[in-house]
C-alpha atoms as a PDB file:
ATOM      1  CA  UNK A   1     -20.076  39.725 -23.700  1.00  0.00           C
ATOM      2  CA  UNK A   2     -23.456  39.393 -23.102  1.00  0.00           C
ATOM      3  CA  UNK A   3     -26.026  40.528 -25.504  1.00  0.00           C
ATOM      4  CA  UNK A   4     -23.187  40.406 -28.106  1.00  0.00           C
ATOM      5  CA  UNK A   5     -23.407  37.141 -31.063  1.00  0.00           C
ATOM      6  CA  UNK A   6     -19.992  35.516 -31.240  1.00  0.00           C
ATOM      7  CA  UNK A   7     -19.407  32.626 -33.250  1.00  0.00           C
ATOM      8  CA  UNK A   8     -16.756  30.074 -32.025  1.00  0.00           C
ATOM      9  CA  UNK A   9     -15.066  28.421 -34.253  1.00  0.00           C
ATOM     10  CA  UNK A  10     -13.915  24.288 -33.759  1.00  0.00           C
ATOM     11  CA  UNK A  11     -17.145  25.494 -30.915  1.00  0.00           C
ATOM     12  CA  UNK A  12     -17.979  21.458 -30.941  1.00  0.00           C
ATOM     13  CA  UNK A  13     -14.482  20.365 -30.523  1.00  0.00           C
ATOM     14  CA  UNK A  14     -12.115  19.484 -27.592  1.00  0.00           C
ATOM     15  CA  UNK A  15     -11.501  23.239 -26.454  1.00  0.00           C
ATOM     16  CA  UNK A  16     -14.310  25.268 -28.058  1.00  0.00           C
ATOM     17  CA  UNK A  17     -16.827  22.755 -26.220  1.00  0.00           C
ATOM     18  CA  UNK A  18     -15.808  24.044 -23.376  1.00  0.00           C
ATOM     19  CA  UNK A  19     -14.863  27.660 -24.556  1.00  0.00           C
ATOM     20  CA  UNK A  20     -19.101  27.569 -25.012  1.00  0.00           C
ATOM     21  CA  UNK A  21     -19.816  26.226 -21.723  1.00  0.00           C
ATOM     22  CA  UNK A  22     -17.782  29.367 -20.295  1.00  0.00           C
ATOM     23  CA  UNK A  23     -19.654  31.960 -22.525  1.00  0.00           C
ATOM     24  CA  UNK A  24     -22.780  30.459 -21.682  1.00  0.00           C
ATOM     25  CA  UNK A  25     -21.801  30.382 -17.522  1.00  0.00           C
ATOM     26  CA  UNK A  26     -21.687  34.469 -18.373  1.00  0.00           C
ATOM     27  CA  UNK A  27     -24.468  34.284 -19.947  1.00  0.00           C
ATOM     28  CA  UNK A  28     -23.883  34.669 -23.348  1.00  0.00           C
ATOM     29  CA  UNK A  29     -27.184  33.295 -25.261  1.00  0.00           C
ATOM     30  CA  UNK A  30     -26.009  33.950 -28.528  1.00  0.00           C
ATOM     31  CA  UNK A  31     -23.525  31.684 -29.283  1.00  0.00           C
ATOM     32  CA  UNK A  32     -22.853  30.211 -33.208  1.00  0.00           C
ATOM     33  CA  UNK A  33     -21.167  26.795 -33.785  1.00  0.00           C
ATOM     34  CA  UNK A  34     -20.503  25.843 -37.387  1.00  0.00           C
ATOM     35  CA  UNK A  35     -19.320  22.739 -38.508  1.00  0.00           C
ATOM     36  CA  UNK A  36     -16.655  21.763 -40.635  1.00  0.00           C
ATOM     37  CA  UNK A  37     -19.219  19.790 -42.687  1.00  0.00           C
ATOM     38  CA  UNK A  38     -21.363  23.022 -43.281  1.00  0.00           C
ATOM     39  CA  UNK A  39     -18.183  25.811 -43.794  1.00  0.00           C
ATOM     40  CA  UNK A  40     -15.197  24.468 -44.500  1.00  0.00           C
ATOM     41  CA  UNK A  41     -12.902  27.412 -43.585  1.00  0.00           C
ATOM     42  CA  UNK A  42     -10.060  26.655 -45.925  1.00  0.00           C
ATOM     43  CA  UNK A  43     -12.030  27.808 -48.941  1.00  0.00           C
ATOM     44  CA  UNK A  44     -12.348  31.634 -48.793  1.00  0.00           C
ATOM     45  CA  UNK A  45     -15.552  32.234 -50.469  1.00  0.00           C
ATOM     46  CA  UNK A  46     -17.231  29.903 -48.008  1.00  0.00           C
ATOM     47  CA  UNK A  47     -15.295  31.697 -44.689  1.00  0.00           C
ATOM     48  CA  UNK A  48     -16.417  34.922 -46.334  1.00  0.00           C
ATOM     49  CA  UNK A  49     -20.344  33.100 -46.794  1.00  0.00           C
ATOM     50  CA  UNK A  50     -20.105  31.875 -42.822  1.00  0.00           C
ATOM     51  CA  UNK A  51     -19.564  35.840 -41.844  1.00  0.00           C
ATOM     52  CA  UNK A  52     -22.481  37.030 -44.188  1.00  0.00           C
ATOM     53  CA  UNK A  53     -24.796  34.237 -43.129  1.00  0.00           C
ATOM     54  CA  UNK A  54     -24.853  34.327 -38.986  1.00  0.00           C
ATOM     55  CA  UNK A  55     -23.334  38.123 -38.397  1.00  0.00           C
ATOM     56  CA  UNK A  56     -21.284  37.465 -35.781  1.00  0.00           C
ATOM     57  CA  UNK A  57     -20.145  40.882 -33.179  1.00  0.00           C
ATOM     58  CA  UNK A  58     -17.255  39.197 -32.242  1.00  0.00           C
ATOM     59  CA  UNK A  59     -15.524  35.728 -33.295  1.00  0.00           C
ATOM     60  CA  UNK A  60     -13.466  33.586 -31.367  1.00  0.00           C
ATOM     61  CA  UNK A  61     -10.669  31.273 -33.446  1.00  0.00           C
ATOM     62  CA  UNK A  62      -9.957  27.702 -32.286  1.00  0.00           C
ATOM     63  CA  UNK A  63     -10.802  25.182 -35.401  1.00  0.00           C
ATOM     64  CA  UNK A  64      -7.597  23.707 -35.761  1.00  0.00           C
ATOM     65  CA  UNK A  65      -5.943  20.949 -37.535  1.00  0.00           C
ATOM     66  CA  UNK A  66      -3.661  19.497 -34.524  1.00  0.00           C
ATOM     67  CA  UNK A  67      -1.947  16.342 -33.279  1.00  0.00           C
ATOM     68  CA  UNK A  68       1.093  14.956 -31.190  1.00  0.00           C
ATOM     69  CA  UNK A  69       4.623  14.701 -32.754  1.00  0.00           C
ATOM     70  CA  UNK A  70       3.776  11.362 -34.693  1.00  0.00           C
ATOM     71  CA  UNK A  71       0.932  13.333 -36.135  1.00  0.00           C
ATOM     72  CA  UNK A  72       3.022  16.551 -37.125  1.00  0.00           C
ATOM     73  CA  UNK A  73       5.694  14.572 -38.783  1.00  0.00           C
ATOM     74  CA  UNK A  74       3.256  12.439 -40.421  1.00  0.00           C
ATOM     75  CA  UNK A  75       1.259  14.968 -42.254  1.00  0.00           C
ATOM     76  CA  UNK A  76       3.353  18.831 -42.085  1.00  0.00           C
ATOM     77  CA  UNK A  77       2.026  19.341 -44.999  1.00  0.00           C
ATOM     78  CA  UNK A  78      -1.869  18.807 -43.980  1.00  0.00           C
ATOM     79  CA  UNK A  79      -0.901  20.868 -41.198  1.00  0.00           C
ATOM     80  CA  UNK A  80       0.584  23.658 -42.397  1.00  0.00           C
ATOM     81  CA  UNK A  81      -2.190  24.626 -45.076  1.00  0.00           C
ATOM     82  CA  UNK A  82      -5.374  23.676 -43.148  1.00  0.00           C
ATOM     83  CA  UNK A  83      -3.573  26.155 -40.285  1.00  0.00           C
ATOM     84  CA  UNK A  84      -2.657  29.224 -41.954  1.00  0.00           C
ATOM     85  CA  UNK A  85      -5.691  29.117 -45.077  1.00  0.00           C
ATOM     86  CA  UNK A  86      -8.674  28.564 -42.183  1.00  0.00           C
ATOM     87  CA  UNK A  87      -6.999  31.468 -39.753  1.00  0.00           C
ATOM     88  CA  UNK A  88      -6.261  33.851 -42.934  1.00  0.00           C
ATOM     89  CA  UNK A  89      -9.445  33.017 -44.777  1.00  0.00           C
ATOM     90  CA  UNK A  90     -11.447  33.906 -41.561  1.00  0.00           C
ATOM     91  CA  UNK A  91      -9.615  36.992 -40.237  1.00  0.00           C
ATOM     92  CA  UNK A  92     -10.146  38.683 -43.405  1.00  0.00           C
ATOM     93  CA  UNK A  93     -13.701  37.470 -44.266  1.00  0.00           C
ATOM     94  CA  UNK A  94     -14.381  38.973 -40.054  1.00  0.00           C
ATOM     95  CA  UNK A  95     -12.828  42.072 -41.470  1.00  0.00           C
ATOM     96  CA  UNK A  96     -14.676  43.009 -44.443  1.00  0.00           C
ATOM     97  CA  UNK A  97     -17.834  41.773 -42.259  1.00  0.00           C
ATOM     98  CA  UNK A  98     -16.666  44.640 -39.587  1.00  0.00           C
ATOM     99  CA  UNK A  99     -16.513  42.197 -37.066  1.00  0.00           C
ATOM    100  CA  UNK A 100     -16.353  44.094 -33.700  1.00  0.00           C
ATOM    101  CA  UNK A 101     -13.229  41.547 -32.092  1.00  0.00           C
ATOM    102  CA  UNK A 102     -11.654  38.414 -33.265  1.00  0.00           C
ATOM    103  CA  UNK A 103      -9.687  36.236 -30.641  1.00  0.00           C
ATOM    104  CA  UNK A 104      -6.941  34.403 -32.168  1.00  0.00           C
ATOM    105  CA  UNK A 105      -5.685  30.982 -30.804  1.00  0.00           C
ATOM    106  CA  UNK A 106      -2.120  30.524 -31.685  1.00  0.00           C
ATOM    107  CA  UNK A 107      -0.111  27.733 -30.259  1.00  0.00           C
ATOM    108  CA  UNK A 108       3.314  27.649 -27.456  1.00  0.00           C
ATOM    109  CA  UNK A 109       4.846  25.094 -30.898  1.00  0.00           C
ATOM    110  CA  UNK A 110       5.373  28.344 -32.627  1.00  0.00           C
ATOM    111  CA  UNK A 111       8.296  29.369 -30.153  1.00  0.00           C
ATOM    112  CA  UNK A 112      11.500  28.646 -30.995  1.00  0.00           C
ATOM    113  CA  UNK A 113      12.751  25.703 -30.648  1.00  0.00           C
ATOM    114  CA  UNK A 114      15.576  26.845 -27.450  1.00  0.00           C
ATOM    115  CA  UNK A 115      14.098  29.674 -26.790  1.00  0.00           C
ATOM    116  CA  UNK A 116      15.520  30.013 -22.673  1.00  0.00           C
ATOM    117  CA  UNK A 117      12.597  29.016 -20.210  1.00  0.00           C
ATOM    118  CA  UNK A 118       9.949  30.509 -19.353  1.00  0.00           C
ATOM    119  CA  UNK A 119       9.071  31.662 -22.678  1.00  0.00           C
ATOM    120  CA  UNK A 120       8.868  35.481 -22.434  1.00  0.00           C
ATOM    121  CA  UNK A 121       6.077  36.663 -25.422  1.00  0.00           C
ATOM    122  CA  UNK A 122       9.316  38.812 -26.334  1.00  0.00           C
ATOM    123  CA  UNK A 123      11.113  35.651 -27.584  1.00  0.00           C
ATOM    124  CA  UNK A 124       8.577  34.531 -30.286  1.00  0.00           C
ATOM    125  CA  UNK A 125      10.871  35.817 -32.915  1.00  0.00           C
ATOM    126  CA  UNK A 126      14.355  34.773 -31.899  1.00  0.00           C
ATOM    127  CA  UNK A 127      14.713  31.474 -33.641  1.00  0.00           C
ATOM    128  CA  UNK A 128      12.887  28.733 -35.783  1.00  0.00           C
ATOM    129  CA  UNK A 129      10.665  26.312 -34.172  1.00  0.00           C
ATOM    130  CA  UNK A 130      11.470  22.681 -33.114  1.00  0.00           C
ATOM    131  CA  UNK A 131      11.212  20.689 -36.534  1.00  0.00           C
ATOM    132  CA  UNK A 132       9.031  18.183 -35.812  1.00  0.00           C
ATOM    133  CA  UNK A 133       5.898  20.566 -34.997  1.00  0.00           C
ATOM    134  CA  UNK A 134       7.116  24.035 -37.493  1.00  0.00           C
ATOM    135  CA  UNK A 135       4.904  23.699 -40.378  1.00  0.00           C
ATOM    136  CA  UNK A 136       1.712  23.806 -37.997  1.00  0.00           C
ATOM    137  CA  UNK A 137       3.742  26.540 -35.076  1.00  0.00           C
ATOM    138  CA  UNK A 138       4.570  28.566 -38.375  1.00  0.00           C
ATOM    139  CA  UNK A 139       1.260  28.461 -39.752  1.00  0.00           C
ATOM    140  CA  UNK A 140      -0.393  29.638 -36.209  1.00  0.00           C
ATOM    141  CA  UNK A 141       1.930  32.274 -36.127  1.00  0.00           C
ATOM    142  CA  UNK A 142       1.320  33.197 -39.219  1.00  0.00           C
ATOM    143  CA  UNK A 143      -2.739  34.405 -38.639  1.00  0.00           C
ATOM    144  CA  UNK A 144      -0.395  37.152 -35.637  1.00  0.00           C
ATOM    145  CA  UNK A 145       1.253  38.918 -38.233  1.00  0.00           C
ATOM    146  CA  UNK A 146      -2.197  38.866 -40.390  1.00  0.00           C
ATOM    147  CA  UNK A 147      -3.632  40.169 -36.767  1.00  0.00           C
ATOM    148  CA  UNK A 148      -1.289  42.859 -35.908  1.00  0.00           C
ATOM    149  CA  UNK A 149      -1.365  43.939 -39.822  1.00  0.00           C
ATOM    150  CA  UNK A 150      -4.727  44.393 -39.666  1.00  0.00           C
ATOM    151  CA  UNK A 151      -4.729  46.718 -36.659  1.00  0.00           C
ATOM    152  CA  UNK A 152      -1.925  48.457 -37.919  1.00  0.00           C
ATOM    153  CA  UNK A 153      -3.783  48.931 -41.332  1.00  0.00           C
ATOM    154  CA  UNK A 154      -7.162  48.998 -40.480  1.00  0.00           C
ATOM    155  CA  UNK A 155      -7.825  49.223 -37.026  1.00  0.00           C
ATOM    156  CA  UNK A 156      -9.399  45.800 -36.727  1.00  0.00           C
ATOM    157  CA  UNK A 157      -9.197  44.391 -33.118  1.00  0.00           C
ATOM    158  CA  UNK A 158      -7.653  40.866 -33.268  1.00  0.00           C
ATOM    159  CA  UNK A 159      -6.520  39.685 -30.297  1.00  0.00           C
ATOM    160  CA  UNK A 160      -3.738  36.393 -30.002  1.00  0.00           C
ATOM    161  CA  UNK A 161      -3.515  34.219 -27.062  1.00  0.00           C
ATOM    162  CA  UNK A 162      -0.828  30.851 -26.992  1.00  0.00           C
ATOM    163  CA  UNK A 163      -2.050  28.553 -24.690  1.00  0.00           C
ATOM    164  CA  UNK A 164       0.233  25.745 -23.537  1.00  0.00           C
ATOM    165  CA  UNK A 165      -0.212  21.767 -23.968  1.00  0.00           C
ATOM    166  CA  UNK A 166      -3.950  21.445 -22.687  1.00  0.00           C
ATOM    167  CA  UNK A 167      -5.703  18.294 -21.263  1.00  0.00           C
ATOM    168  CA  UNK A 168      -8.962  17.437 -20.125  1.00  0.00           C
ATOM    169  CA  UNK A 169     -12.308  15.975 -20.637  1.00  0.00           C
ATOM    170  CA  UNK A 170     -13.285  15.216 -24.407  1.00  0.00           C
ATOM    171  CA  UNK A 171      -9.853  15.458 -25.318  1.00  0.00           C
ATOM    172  CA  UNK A 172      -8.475  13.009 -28.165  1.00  0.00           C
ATOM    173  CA  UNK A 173      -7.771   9.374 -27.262  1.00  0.00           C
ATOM    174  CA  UNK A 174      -6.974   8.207 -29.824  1.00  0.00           C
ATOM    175  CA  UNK A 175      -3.194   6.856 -29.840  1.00  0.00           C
ATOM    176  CA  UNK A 176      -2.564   7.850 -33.975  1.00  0.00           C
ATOM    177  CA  UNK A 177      -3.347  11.619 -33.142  1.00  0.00           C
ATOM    178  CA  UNK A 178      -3.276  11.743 -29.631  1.00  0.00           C
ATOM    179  CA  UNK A 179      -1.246  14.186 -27.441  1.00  0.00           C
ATOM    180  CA  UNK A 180       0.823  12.946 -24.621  1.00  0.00           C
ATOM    181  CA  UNK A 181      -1.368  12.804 -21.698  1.00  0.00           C
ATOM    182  CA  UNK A 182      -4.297  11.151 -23.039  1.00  0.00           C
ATOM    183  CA  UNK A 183      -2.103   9.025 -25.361  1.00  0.00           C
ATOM    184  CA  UNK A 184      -0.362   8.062 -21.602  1.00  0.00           C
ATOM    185  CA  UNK A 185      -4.251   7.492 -19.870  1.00  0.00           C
ATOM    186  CA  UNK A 186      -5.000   5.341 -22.790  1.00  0.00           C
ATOM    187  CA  UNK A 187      -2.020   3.098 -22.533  1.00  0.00           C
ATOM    188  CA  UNK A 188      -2.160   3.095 -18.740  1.00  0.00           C
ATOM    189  CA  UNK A 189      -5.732   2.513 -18.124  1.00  0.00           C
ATOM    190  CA  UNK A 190      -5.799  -0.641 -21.272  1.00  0.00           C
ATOM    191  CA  UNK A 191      -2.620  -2.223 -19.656  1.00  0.00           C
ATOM    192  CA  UNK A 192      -4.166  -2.751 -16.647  1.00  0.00           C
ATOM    193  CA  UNK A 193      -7.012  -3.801 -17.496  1.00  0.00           C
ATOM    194  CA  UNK A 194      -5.655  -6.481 -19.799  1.00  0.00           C
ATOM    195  CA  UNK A 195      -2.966  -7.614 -16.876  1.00  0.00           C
ATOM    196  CA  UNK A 196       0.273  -6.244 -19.381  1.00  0.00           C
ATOM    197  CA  UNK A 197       3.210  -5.279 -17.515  1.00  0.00           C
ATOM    198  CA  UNK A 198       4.875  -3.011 -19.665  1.00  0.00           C
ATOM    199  CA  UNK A 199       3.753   0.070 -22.116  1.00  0.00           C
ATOM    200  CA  UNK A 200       6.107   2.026 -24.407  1.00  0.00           C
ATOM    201  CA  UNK A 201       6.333   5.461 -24.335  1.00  0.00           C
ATOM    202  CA  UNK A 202       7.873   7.782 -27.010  1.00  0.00           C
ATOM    203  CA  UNK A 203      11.801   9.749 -26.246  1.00  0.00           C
ATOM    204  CA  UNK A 204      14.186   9.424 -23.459  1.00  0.00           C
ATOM    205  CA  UNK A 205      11.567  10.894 -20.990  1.00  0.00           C
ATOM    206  CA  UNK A 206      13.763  13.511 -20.423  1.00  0.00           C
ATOM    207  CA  UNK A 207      11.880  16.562 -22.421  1.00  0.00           C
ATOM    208  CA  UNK A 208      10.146  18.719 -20.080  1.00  0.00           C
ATOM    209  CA  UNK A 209       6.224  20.696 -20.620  1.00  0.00           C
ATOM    210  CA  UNK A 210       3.510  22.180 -19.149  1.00  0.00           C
ATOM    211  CA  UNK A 211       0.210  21.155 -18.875  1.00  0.00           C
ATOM    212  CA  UNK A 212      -3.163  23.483 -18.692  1.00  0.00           C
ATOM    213  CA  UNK A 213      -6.261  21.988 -17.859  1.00  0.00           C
ATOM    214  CA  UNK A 214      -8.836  22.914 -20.315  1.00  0.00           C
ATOM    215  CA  UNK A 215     -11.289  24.027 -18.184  1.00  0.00           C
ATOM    216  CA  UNK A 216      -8.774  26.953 -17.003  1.00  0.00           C
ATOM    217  CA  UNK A 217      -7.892  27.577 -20.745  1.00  0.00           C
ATOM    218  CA  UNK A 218     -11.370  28.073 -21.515  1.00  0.00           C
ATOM    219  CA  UNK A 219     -11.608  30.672 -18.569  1.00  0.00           C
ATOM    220  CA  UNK A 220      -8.476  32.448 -19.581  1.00  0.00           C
ATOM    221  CA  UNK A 221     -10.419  32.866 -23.250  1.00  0.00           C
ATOM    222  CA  UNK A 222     -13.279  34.348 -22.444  1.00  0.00           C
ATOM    223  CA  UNK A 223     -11.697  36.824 -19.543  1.00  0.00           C
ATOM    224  CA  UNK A 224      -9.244  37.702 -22.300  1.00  0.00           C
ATOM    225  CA  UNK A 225     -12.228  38.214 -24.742  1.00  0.00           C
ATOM    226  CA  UNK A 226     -13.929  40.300 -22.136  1.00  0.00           C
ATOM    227  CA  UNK A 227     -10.862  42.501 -21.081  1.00  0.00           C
ATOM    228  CA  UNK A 228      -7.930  42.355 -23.103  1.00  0.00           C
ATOM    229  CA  UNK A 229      -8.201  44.986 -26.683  1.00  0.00           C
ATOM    230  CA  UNK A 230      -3.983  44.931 -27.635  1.00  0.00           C
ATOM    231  CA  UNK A 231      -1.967  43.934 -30.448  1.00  0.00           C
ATOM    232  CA  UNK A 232       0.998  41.863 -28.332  1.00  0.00           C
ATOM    233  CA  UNK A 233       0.489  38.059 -27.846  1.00  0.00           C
ATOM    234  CA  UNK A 234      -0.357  36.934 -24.582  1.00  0.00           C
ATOM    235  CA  UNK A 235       1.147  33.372 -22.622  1.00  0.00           C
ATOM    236  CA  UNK A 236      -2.137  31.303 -21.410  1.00  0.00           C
ATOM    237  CA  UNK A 237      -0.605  28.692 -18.860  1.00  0.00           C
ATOM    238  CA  UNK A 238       0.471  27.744 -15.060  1.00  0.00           C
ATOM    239  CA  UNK A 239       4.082  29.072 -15.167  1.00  0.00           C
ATOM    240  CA  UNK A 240       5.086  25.144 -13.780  1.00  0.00           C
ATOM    241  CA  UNK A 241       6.830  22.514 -15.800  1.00  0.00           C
ATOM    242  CA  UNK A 242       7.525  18.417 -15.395  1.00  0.00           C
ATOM    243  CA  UNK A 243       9.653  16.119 -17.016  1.00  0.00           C
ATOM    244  CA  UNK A 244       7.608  13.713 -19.277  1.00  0.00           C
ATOM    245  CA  UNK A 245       9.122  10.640 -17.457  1.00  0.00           C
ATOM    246  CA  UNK A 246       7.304  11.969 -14.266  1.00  0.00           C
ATOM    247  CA  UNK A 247       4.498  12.903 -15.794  1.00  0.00           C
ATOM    248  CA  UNK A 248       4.002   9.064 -17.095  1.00  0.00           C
ATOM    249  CA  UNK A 249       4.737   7.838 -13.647  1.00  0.00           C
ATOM    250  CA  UNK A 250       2.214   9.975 -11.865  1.00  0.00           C
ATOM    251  CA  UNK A 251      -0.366   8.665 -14.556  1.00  0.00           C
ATOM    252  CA  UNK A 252       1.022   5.325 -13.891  1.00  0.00           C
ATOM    253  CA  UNK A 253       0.098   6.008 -10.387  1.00  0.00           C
ATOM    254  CA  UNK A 254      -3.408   7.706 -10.807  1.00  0.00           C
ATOM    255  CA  UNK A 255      -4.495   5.110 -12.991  1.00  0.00           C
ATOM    256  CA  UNK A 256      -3.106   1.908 -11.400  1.00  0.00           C
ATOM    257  CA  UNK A 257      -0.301   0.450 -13.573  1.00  0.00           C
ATOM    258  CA  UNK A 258       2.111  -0.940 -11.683  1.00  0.00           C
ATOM    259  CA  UNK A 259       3.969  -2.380 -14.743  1.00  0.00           C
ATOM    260  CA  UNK A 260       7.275  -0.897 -16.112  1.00  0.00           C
ATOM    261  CA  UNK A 261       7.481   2.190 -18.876  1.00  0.00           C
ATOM    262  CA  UNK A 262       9.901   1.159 -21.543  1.00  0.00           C
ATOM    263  CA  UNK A 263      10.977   4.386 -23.226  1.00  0.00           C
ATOM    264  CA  UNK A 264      11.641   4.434 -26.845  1.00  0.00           C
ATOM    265  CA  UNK A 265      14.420   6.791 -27.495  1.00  0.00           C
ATOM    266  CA  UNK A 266      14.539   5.932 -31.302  1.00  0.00           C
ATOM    267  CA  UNK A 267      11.546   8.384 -31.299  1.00  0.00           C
ATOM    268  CA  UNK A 268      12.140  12.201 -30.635  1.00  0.00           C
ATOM    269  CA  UNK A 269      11.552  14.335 -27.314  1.00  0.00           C
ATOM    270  CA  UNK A 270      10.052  17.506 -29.773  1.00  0.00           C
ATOM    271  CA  UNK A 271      11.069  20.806 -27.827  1.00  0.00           C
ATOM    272  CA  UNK A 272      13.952  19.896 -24.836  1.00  0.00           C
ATOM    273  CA  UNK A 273      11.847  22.233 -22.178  1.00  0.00           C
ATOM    274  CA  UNK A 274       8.871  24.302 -22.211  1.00  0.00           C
ATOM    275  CA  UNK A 275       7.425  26.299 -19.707  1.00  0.00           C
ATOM    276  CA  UNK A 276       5.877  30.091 -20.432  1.00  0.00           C
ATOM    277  CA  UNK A 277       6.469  33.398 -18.656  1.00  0.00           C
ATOM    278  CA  UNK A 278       2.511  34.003 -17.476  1.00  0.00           C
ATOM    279  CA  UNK A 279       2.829  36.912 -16.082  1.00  0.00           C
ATOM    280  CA  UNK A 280       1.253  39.369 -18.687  1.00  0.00           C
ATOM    281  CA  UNK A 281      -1.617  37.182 -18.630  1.00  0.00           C
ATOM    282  CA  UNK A 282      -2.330  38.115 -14.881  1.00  0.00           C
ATOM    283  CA  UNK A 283      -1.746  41.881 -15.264  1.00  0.00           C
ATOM    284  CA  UNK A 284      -3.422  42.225 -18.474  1.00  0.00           C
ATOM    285  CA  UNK A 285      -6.866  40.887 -17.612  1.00  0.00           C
ATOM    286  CA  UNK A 286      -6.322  38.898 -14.699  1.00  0.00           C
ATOM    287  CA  UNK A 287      -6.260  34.935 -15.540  1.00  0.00           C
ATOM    288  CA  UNK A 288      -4.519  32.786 -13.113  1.00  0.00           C
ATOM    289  CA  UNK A 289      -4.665  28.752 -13.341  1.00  0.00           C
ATOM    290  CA  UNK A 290      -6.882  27.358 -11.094  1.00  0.00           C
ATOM    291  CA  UNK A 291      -6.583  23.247 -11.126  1.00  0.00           C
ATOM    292  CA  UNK A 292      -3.373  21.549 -10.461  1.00  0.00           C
ATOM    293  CA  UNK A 293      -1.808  18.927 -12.688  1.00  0.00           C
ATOM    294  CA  UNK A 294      -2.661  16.368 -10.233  1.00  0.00           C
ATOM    295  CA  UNK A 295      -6.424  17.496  -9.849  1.00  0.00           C
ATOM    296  CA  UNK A 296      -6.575  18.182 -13.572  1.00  0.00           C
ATOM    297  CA  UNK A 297      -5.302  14.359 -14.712  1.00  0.00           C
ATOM    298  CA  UNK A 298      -7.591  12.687 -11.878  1.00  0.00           C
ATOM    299  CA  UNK A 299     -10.385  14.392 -13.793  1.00  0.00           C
ATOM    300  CA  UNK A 300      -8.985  13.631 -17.349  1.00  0.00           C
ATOM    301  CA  UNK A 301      -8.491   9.600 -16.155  1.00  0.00           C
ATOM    302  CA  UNK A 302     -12.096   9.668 -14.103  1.00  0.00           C
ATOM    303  CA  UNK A 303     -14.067  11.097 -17.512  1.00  0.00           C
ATOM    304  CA  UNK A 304     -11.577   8.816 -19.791  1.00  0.00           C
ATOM    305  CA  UNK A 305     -12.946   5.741 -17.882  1.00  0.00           C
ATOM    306  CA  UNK A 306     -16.667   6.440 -17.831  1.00  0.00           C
ATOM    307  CA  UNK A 307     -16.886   7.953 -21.363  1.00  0.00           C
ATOM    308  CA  UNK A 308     -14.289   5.734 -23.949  1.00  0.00           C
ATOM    309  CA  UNK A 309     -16.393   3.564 -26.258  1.00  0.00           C
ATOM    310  CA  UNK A 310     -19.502   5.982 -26.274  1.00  0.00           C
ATOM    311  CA  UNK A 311     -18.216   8.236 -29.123  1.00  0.00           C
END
């Protein structure tokens, strides 16, 4: 990658920040970040302007609209169309521009919703996604066919990875939008600071996932942007699932609430178990996870501390 220009979209956001901290550890100088301010992507004439003004070689996908399950079934609407017009607006502006490689960030909500664990790349099309997250799995899945139409039609090299449920520094704290394990820190870390000894959690506890840390994500893009030139969708993840109800108790633990976790199970568990097959990711262009859940959240919880309040 070096020498080449790429432009990253959603480059300022939770994982593009850190997507550009990789290319620039390879030494990638010429990186472009627009803003959503500047080129909003949903409008095709300005995609197509964002192409003719910074002529990127190759352009790597992540501006998203995204959230947890109160999120998705709060706005599927939102979520659907900011999804699928930003990925097809910018595939096919990169296209005409004769953009060299496109990398593609889909998302593990666009399995289906029982799809038997781990998720094999083979199963993406054997069912309809878990309801509360389909309008924005569909919509991801959506800019694959666009991708594999494209090389089919035109030769045009898009590639499409589907990371799993990522964490991390800079993630989103905020409990209205928030995934689970920052939406967990957050409740964790305030409770015991204010002396409360109980927090409520969403579901029965029960639902299982798996976590990447965003750091390894961000490795697993560029190596895969660097090495990987094929049409089938590739698994980025650990291979290693935990119950949610775990998963709040080892937060509980890491961040010192002692109090009790009262779990709602008026709200929903989304997907009952996910957990992806990573092998194709190792033998394709040879990404393996590097931090472990428990390294990974001590992080999350240590930067969560020092940095809430200064945004």
């Amino acid at each position: 990658m070096k020498g080449k220009r790429i432009l990253v979209t959603g480059g300022a956001g939770f994982l593009g920040s850190h997507v550009v901290e990789r290319f620039k550890d390879q030494g990638c100088a010429d990186l472009i970040i627009p803003r959503s301010r500047e080129y909003d992507l949903r409008n095709s004439t300005i995609a197509h302007s964002l192409l003719k003004d910074t002529k990127p070689d190759i352009v790597v996908h992540l501006a998203a609209s995204v959230g947890g399950i109160g999120a998705n079934r709060k706005n599927p609407g939102t979520l659907f169309y900011d999804n699928a017009a930003m990925g097809i607006h910018l595939i096919e502006a990169a296209r005409l521009a004769q953009v060299e490689k496109v990398i593609i960030c889909g998302t593990i909500c666009s399995y289906p919703k029982l799809t038997p664990v781990p998720f094999n790349e083979e199963a993406l099309w054997d069912g309809y996604p878990e309801e509360t997250n389909a309008p924005y799995g569909l919509a991801k899945k959506m800019l694959l066919v666009q991708s594999q139409a494209y090389r089919q039609q035109y030769g045009f090299n898009s590639i499409y990875l589907l990371p799993v449920n990522l964490y991390g520094p800079r993630d989103n704290f905020d409990l209205e939008s928030s995934h689970v394990i920052p939406a967990l820190i957050h409740k964790c870390v305030e409770a015991k600071e204010k002396g409360q000894q109980q927090i409520h959690a969403w579901g029965s506890g029960k639902a299982t996932r798996e976590f990447l840390y965003v750091e390894d994500a961000a490795e697993a893009i560029v190596m895969a942007a660097e090495k990987y030139d094929e049409g089938e969708p590739v698994n980025i993840g650990t291979g290693h699932e935990i119950t949610i109800k775990d998963l709040a108790g080892l937060i509980a633990e890491k961040t010192g609430f002692t109090g009790e976790i009262i779990w709602d199970s008026t709200k929903p568990d989304g997907q009952p178990r996910r957990c992806l097959d990573v092998t194709k990711s190792k033998s394709l262009f040879g990404f393996e996870a590097r931090t472990t859940l428990e390294e990974g959240l001590q992080k999350t919880i240590d930067w969560y501390v020092k940095n809430r309040g200064l945004s």
